[in-house]
Protein backbone atom coordinates (compact mmCIF):
# COMPACT_ATOMS: atom_id res chain seq x y z
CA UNK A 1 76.59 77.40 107.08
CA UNK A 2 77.91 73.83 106.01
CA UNK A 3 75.66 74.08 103.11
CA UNK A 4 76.74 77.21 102.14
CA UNK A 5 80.33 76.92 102.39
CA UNK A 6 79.99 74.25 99.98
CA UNK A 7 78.07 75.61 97.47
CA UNK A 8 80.70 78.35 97.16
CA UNK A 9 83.60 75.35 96.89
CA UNK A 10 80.89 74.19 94.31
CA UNK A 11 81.15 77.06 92.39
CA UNK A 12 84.76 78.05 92.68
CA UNK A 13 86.51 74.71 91.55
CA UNK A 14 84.41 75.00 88.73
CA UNK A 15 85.97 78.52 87.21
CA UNK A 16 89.55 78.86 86.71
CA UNK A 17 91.73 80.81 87.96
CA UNK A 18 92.13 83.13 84.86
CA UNK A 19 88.36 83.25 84.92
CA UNK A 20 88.01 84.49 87.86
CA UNK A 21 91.51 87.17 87.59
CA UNK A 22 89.38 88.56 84.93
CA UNK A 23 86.22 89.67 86.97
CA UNK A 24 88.92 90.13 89.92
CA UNK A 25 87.02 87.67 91.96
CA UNK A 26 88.72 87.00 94.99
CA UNK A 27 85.83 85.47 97.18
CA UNK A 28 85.85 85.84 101.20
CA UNK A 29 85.98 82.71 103.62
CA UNK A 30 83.43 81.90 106.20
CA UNK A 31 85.61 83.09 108.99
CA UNK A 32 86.50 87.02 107.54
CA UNK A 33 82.83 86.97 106.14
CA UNK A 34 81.49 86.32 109.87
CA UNK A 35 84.35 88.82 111.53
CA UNK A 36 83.35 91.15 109.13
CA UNK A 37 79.61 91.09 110.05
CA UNK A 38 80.61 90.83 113.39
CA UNK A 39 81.81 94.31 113.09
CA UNK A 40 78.26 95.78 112.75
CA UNK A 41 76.36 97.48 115.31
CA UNK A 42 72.81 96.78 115.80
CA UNK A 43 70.89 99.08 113.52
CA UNK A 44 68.55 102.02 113.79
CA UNK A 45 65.67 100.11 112.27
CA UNK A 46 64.23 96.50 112.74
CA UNK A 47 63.60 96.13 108.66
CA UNK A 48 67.00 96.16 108.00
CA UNK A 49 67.90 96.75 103.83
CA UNK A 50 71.31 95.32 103.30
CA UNK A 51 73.22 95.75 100.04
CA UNK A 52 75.32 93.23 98.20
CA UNK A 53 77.67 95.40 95.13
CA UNK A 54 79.76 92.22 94.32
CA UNK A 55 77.52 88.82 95.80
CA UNK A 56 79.53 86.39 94.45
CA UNK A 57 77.77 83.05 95.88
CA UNK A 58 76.57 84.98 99.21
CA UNK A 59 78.50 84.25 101.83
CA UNK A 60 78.70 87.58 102.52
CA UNK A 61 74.89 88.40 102.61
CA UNK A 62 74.57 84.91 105.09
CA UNK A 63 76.73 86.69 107.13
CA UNK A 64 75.23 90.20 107.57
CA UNK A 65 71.73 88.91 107.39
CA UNK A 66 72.74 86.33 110.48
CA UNK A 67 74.35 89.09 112.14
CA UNK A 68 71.30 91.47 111.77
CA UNK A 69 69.14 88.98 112.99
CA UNK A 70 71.23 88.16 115.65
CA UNK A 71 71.20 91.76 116.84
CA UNK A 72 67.41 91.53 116.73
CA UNK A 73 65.95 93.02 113.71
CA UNK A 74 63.59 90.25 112.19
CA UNK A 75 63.02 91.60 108.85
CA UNK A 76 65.99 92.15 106.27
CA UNK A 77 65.73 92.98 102.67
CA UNK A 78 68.69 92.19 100.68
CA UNK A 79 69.35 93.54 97.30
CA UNK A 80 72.33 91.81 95.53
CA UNK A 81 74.46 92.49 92.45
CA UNK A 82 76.60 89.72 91.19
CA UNK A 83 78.05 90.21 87.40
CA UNK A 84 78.65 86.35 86.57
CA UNK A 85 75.68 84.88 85.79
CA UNK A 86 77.50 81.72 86.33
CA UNK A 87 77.24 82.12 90.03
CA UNK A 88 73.55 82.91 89.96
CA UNK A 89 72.07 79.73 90.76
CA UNK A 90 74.41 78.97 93.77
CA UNK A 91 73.29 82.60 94.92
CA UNK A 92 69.46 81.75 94.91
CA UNK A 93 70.54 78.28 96.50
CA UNK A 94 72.28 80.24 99.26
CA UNK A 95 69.95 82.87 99.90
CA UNK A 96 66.47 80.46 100.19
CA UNK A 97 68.63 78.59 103.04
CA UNK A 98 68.87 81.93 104.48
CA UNK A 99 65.58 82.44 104.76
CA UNK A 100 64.48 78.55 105.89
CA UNK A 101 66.78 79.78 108.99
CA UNK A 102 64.90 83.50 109.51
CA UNK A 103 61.53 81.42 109.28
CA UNK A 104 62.33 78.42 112.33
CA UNK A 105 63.42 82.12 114.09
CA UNK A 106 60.23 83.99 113.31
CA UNK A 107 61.92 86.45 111.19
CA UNK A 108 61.64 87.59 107.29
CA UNK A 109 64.34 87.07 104.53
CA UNK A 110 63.88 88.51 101.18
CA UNK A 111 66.13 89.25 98.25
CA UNK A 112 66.26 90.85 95.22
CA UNK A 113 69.35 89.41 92.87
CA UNK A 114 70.55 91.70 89.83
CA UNK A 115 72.47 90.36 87.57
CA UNK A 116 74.31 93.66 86.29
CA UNK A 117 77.57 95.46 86.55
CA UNK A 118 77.34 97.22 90.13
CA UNK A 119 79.72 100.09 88.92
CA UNK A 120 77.75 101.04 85.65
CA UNK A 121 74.31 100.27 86.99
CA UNK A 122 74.95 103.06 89.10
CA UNK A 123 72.03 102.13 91.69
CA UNK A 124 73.03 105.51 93.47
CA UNK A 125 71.20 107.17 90.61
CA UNK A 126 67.88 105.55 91.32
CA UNK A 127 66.01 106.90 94.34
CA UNK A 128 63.28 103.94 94.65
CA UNK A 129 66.33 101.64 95.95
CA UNK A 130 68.08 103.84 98.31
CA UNK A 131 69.14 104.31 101.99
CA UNK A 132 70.37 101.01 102.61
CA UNK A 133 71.30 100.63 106.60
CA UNK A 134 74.33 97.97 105.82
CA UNK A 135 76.42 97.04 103.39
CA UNK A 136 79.44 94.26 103.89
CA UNK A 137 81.48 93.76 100.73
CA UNK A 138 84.52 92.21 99.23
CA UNK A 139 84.55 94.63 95.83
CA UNK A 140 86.33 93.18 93.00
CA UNK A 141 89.91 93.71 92.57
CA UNK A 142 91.49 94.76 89.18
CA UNK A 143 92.99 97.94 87.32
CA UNK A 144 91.93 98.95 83.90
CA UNK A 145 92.50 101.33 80.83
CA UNK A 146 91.45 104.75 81.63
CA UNK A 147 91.38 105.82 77.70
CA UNK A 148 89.21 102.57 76.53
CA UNK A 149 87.39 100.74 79.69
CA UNK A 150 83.80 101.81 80.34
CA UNK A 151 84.98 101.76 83.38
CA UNK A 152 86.79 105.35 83.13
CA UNK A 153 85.44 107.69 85.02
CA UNK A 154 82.33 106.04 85.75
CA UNK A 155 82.28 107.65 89.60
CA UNK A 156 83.75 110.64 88.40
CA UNK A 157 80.81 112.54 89.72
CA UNK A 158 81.76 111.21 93.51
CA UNK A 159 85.45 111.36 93.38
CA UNK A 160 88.71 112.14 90.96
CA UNK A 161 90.96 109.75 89.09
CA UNK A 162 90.44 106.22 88.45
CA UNK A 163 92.98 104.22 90.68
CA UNK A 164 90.98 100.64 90.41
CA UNK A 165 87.96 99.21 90.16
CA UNK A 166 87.21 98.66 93.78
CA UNK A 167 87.73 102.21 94.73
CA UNK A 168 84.84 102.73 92.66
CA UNK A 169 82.52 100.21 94.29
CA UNK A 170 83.00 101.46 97.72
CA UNK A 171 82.41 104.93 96.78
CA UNK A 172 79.43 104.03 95.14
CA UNK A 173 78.21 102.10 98.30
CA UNK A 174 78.39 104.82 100.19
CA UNK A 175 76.47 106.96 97.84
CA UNK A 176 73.80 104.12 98.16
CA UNK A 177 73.59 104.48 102.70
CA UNK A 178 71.24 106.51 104.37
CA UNK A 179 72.68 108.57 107.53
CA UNK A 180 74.15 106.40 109.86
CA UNK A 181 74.55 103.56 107.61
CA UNK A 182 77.43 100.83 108.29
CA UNK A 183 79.40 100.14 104.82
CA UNK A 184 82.42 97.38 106.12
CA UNK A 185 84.61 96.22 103.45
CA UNK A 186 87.45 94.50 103.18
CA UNK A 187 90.09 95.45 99.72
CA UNK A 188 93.97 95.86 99.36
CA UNK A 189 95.69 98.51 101.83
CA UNK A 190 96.41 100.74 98.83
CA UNK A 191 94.03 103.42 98.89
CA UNK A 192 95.44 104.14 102.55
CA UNK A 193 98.30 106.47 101.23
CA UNK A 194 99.26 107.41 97.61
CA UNK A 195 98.33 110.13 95.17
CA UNK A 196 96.29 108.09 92.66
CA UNK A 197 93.98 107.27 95.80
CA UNK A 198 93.80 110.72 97.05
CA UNK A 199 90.51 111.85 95.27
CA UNK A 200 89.33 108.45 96.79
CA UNK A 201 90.35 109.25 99.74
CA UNK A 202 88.78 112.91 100.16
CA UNK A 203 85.56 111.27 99.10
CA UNK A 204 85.15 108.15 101.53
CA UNK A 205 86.46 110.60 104.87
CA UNK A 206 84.13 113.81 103.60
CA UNK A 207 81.11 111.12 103.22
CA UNK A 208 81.58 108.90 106.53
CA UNK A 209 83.70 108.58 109.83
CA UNK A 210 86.20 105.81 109.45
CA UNK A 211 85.80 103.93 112.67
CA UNK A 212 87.66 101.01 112.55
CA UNK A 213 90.72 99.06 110.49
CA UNK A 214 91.50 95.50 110.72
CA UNK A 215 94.65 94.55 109.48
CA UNK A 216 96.18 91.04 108.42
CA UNK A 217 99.58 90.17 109.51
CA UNK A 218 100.02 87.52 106.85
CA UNK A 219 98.58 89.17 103.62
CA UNK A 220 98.53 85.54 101.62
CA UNK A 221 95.82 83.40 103.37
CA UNK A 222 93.00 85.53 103.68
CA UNK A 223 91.27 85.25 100.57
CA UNK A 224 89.40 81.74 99.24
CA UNK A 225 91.58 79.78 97.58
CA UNK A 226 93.44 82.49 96.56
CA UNK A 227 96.85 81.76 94.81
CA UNK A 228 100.15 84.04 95.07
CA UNK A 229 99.17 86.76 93.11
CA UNK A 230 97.40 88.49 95.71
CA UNK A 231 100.51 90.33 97.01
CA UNK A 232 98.62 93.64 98.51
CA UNK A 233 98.37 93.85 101.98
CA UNK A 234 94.37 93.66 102.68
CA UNK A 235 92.37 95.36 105.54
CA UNK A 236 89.31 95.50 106.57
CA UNK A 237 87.43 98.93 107.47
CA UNK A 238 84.33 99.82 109.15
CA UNK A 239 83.07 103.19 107.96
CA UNK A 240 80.15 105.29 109.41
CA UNK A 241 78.04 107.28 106.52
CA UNK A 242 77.29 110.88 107.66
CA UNK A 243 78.86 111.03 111.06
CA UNK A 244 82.41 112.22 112.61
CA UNK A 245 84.17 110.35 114.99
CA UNK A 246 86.72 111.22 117.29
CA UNK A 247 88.67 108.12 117.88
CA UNK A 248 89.68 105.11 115.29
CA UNK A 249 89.98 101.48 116.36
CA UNK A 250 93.08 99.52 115.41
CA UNK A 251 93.02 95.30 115.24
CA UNK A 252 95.53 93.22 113.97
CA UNK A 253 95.52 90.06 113.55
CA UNK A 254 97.26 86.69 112.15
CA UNK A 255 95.16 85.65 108.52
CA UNK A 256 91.64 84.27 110.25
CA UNK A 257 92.38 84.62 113.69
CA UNK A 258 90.11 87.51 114.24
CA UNK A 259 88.73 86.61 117.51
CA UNK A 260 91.81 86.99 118.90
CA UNK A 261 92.84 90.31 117.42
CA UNK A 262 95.08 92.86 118.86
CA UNK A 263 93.29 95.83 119.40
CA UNK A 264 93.49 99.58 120.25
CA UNK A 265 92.10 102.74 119.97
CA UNK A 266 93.74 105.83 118.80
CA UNK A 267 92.54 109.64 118.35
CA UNK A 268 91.64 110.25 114.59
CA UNK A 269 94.49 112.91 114.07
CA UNK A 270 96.79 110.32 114.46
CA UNK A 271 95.61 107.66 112.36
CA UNK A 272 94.28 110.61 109.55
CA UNK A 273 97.41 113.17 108.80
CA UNK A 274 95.26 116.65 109.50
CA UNK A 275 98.50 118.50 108.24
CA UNK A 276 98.01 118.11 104.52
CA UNK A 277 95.64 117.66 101.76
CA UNK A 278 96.38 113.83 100.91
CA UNK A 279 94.41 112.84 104.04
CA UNK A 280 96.88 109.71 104.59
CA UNK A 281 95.28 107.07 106.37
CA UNK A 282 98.31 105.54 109.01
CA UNK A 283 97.84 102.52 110.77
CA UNK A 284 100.09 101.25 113.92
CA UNK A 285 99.64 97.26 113.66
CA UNK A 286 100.73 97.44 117.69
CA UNK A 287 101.02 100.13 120.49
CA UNK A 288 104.91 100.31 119.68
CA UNK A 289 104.12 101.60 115.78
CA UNK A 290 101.39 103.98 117.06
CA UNK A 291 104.80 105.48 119.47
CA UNK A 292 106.80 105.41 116.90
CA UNK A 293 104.05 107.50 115.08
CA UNK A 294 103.74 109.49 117.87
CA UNK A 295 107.45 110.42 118.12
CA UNK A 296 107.41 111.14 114.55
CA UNK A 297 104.95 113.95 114.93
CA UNK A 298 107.12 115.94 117.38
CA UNK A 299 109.84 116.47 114.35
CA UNK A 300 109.88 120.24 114.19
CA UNK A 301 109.49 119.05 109.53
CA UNK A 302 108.40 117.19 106.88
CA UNK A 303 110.77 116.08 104.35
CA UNK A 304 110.20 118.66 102.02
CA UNK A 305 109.64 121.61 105.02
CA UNK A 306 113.11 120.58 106.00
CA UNK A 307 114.67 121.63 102.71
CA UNK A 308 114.86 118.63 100.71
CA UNK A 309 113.32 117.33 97.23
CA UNK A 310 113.00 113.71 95.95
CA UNK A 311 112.51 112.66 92.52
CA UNK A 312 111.86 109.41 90.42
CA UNK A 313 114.72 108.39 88.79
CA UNK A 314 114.57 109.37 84.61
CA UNK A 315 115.83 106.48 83.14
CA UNK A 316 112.43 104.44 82.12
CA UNK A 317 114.53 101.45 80.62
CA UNK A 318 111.70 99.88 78.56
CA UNK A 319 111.31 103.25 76.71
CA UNK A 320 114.97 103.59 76.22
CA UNK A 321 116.34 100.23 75.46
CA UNK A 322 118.39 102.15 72.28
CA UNK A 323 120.99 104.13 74.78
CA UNK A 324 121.54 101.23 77.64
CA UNK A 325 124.09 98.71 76.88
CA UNK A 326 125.40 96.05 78.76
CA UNK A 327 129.23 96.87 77.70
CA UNK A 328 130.03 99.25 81.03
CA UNK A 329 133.29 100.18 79.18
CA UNK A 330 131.54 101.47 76.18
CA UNK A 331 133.05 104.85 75.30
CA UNK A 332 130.86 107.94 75.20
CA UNK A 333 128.43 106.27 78.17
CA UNK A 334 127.95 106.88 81.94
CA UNK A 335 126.99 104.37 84.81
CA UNK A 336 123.51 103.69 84.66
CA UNK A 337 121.85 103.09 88.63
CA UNK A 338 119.33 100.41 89.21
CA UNK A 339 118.52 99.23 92.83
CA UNK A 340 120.89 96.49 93.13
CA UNK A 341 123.63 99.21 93.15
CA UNK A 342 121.83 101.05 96.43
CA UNK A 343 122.91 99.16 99.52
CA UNK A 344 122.94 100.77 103.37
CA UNK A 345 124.89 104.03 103.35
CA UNK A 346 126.55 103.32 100.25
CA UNK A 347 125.66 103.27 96.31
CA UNK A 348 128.23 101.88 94.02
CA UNK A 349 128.59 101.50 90.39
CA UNK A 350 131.69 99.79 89.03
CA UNK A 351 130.75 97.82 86.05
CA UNK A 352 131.53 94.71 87.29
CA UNK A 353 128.50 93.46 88.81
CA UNK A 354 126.65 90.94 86.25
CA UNK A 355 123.32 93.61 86.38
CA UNK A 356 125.18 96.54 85.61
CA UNK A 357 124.47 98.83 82.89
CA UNK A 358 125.70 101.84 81.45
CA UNK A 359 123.57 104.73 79.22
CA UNK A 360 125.25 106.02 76.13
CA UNK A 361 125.10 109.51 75.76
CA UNK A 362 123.78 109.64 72.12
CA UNK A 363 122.10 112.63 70.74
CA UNK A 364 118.22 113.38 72.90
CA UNK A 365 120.25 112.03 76.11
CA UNK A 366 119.32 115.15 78.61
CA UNK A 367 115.96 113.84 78.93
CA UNK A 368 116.98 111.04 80.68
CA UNK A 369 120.41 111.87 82.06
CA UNK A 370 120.94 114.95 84.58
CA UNK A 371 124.05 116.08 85.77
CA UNK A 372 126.51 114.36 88.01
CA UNK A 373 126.47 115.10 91.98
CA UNK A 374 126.34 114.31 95.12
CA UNK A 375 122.67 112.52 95.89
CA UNK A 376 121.04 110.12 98.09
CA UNK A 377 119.64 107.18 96.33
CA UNK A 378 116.79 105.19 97.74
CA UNK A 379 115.18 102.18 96.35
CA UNK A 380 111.30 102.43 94.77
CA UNK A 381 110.65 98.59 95.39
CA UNK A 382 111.13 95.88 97.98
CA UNK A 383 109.42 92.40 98.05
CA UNK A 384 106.49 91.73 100.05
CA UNK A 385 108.44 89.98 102.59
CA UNK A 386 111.50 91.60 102.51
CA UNK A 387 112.97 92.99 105.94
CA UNK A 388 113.45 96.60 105.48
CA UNK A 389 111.57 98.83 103.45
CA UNK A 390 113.81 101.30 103.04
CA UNK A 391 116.74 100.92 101.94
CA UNK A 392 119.23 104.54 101.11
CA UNK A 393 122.79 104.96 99.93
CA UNK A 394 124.93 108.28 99.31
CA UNK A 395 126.25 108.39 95.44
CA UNK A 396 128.84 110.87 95.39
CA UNK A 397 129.76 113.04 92.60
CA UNK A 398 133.41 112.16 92.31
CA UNK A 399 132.69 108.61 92.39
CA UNK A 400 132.39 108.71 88.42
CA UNK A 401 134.77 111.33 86.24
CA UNK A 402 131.63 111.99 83.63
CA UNK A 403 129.52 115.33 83.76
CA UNK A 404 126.43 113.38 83.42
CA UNK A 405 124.98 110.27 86.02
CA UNK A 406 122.26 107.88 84.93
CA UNK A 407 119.06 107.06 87.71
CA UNK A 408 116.70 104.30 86.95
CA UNK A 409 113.23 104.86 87.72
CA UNK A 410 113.52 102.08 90.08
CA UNK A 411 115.53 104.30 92.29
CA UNK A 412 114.10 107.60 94.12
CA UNK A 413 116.75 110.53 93.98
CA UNK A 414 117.55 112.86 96.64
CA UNK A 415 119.11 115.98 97.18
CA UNK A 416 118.60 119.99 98.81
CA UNK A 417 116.18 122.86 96.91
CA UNK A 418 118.21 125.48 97.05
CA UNK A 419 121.86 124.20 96.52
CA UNK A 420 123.96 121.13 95.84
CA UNK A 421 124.27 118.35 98.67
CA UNK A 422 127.25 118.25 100.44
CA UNK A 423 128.89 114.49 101.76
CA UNK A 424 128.24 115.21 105.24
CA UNK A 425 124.81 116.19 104.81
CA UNK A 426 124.44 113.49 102.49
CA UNK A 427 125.56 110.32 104.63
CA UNK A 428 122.97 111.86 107.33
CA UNK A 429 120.23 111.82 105.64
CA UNK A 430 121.23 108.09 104.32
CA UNK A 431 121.45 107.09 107.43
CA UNK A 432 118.12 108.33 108.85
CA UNK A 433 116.38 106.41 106.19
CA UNK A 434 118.44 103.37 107.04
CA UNK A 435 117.09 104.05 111.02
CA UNK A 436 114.94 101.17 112.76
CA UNK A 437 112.55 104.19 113.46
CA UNK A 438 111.99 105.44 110.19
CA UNK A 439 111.43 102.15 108.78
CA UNK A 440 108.88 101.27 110.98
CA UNK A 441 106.94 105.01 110.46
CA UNK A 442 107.73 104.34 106.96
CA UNK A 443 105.66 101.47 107.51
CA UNK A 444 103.00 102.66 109.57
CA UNK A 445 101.98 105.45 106.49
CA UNK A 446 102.09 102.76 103.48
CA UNK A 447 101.28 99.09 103.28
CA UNK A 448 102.97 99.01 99.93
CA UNK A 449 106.33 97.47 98.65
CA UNK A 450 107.15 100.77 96.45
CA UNK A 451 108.12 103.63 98.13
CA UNK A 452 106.70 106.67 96.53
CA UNK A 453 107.65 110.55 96.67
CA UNK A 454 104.66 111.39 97.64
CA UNK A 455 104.82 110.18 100.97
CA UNK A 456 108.02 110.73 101.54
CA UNK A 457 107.74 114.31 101.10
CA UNK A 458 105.31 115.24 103.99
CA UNK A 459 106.87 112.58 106.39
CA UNK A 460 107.90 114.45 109.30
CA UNK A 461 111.62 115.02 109.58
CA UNK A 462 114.67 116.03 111.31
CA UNK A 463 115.97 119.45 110.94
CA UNK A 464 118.64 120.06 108.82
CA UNK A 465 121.28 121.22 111.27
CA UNK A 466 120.33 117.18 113.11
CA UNK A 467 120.96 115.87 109.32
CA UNK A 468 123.87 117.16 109.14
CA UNK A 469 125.10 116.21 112.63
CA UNK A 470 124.24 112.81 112.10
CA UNK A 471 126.20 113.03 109.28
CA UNK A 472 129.62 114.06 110.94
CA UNK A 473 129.19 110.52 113.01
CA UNK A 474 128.06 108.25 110.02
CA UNK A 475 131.61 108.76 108.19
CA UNK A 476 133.21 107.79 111.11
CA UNK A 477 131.55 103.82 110.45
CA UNK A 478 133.48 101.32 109.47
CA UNK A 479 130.28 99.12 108.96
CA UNK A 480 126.53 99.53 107.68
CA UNK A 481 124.80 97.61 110.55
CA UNK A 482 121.40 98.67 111.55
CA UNK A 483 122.30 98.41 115.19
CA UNK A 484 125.26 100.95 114.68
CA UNK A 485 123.05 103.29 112.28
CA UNK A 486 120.32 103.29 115.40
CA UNK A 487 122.85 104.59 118.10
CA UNK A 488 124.09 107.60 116.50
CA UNK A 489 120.64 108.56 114.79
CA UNK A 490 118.39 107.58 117.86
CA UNK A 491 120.04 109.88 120.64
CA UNK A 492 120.48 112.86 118.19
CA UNK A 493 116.65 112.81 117.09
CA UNK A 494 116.09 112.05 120.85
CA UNK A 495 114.25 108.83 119.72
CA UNK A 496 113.22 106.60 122.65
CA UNK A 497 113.01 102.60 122.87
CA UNK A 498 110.92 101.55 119.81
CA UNK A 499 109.95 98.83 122.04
């Protein structure tokens, strides 16, 4: 393994970093590649066919084949894509020390090495290289134009919308596994929860049981040589072609420290949401999330069932630069809200602050602008490392004498369907958002640092008459503190110890 770990150093010091940002190669270290094979149960057959889609210098394919042999099956095929032909002769290198070690074992290594684009070769498509039994991968990471990348739509026959490239790889991976086939990859958290994934989603969970998520603690380090622009959270998953499941395992664990994983296992209704269409994958990193999820689902709502809407914020600022200006006493203009004015029960606009902004109401202005009231703001975006995730504050309508208010699409809006939001009801829902407990469920549904509508609408909720309640005993604070929030939201929502 020596050997091969340095013929992968080899080969990445000698491509740069834009280099490699431009095939998204993020390559896999020797400790996730082994975890990773680790994960794989011993396999139906002894000739074992494992497929490669992104090969990079093989560390992967070392890995499974070990594994595999390990497990007893002492003939393995191998048939690997890699894209660069720059890596190509490190690949060979790699794979003929594989099979010097099946050889002193009395076993057989072969490989086949295709040096083609995985995604538009579409090896699904040809029938002579099918039914592969495993498949570990690391697909490439990277988004792309949907009106000019050949790219577009290129699974479109497995699964709607084109979300990113390595959606499309794993989908095609699985098209490529016979029954009972083990596909484990490992790719950013994203396609867990959101609408762009969803298509992705309904095709991976119709196709296989998902049987098992690892998840990193420290997003940063698990990558080779990876620098700081690999901010999603990454996971690995272990999914089952053609067969349902009835539990999920949950591990967690600190970067490489896989051996010494947290790990539990949950039914699949809790980790899959079975009360909606998006199929939301939710993983509890610890027994405490996967209560927290658990008290969730006894809310009689969802956010939406209970009566509420939330919207993106209208103001897209790069697309409107002609009606902001930075002169907040301009006449004929209104406050303009961007997250730095949304802070813990409270959002305030005053004109003071160095980022504020106001939006001059000059003539085409109702597309952006909507009219003043009462609403709950709540930030799109927090950093990776940032505490809280959430983060909700009441704007109320007679904070500002203007008929119109101005909501950056940075900011979520919230409000009732069927009426205007009073104060009370207001500074209740605020203050649920701002909870401990709906953080952390927050959380538990999306790995991501932007807080979409999407999800928010079919988290489960409070009733309305419990908003409102809540409410009454918010305005009675004299401070924002979390700790406060908590004791007058957790005993009305008859929330237990999140501990």
């Amino acid at each position: 393994m020596e050997d091969i770990i340095r013929l992968q150093s080899d080969f990445l010091s000698s491509k740069s970093m834009d280099a490699r940002k431009t095939l998204g190669q993020f390559f896999t270290g020797a400790a996730v590649s082994d975890y990773m094979a680790s994960l794989l149960n011993k396999p139906h057959s002894k000739n074992v066919r494992i497929l490669d889609a992104g090969a990079g210098t093989g560390i992967l394919t070392v890995s499974t084949a070990l594994r595999c042999l390990e497990l007893g099956c002492k003939t393995v095929h191998a048939v690997l894509y890699e894209l660069d032909s720059e890596a190509i002769p490190n690949l060979e290198q790699t794979l003929k020390t594989i099979q010097n070690s099946f050889e002193q074992q009395d076993g057989t290594f072969s490989f086949e090495i295709r040096c083609e684009d995985f995604v538009l070769a579409r090896p699904d498509k040809d029938q002579s290289i099918l039914d592969f039994d495993v498949s570990v991968v690391n697909p490439p990471y990277f988004k792309y134009n949907v009106k000019d990348s050949p790219y577009a739509k290129a699974a479109a026959d497995l699964y709607y919308g084109d979300p990113n490239i390595y959606a499309s790889f794993t989908a095609i991976v699985m098209a490529c596994m016979k029954d009972g086939g083990q596909v484990v990859t490992i790719t950013p958290r994203s396609f867990t929860n959101g609408l762009y994934f969803k298509g992705f989603r309904s095709y991976i969970l119709t196709q296989s049981a998902l049987d098992l998520i690892h998840i990193f603690r420290q997003r940063d380090k698990v990558f080779k040589n990876a620098d700081s622009s690999v901010l999603q959270e990454s996971i690995i998953c272990r999914f089952i072609k053609g067969s349902a499941k009835h539990n999920v395992t949950i591990c967690s664990s600190d970067c490489d420290a896989s051996i010494n994983a947290d790990q539990e296992q949950y039914p699949i209704e809790l980790i899959i949401d079975p009360s909606n269409d998006q199929r939301i994958i939710r993983i509890p990193e610890s027994a405490s999330d996967a209560k927290i999820l658990r008290q969730a689902e006894t809310f009689p709502e969802t956010f939406e069932g209970a009566g509420y809407f939330i919207s993106t914020g209208r103001v897209v600022e790069h697309r409107t630069r002609e009606y902001i200006t930075e002169d907040t006493g301009e006449q004929n203009s209104i406050p303009l809200y961007r997250p730095h004015n949304v802070t813990p029960l409270t959002a305030k606009w005053t004109g003071e602050h160095k980022k504020d902004v106001s939006f001059m109401l000059k003539d085409g202005h109702e597309k952006h602008t909507m009219k003043n009231g009462t609403y709950v703001l709540l930030k799109r975006f927090s950093s990776k490392d940032e505490k809280r995730r959430l983060v909700s504050g009441v704007h109320l309508e007679n904070a500002h004498n203007c008929e119109f208010i101005g909501f950056g699409n940075k900011t979520n809006y919230l409000g009732v369907k069927d009426g205007e939001l009073t104060k009370t009801e207001a500074y209740g829902l605020a203050a649920i958002f701002n909870s401990l407990f709906m953080d952390k469920y927050f959380r538990c549904i999306s790995g991501n640092t932007q807080v979409n509508a999407t999800e928010i609408r079919i988290m489960k909720f409070p009733t309305r008459e419990q908003v409102k309640l809540i409410g009454k005993k918010i305005q009675k604070l004299k401070t924002a503190q979390t700790s406060e929030i908590d004791s007058i939201v957790n005993p009305i929502l008859g929330i237990m110890s999140l501990v």
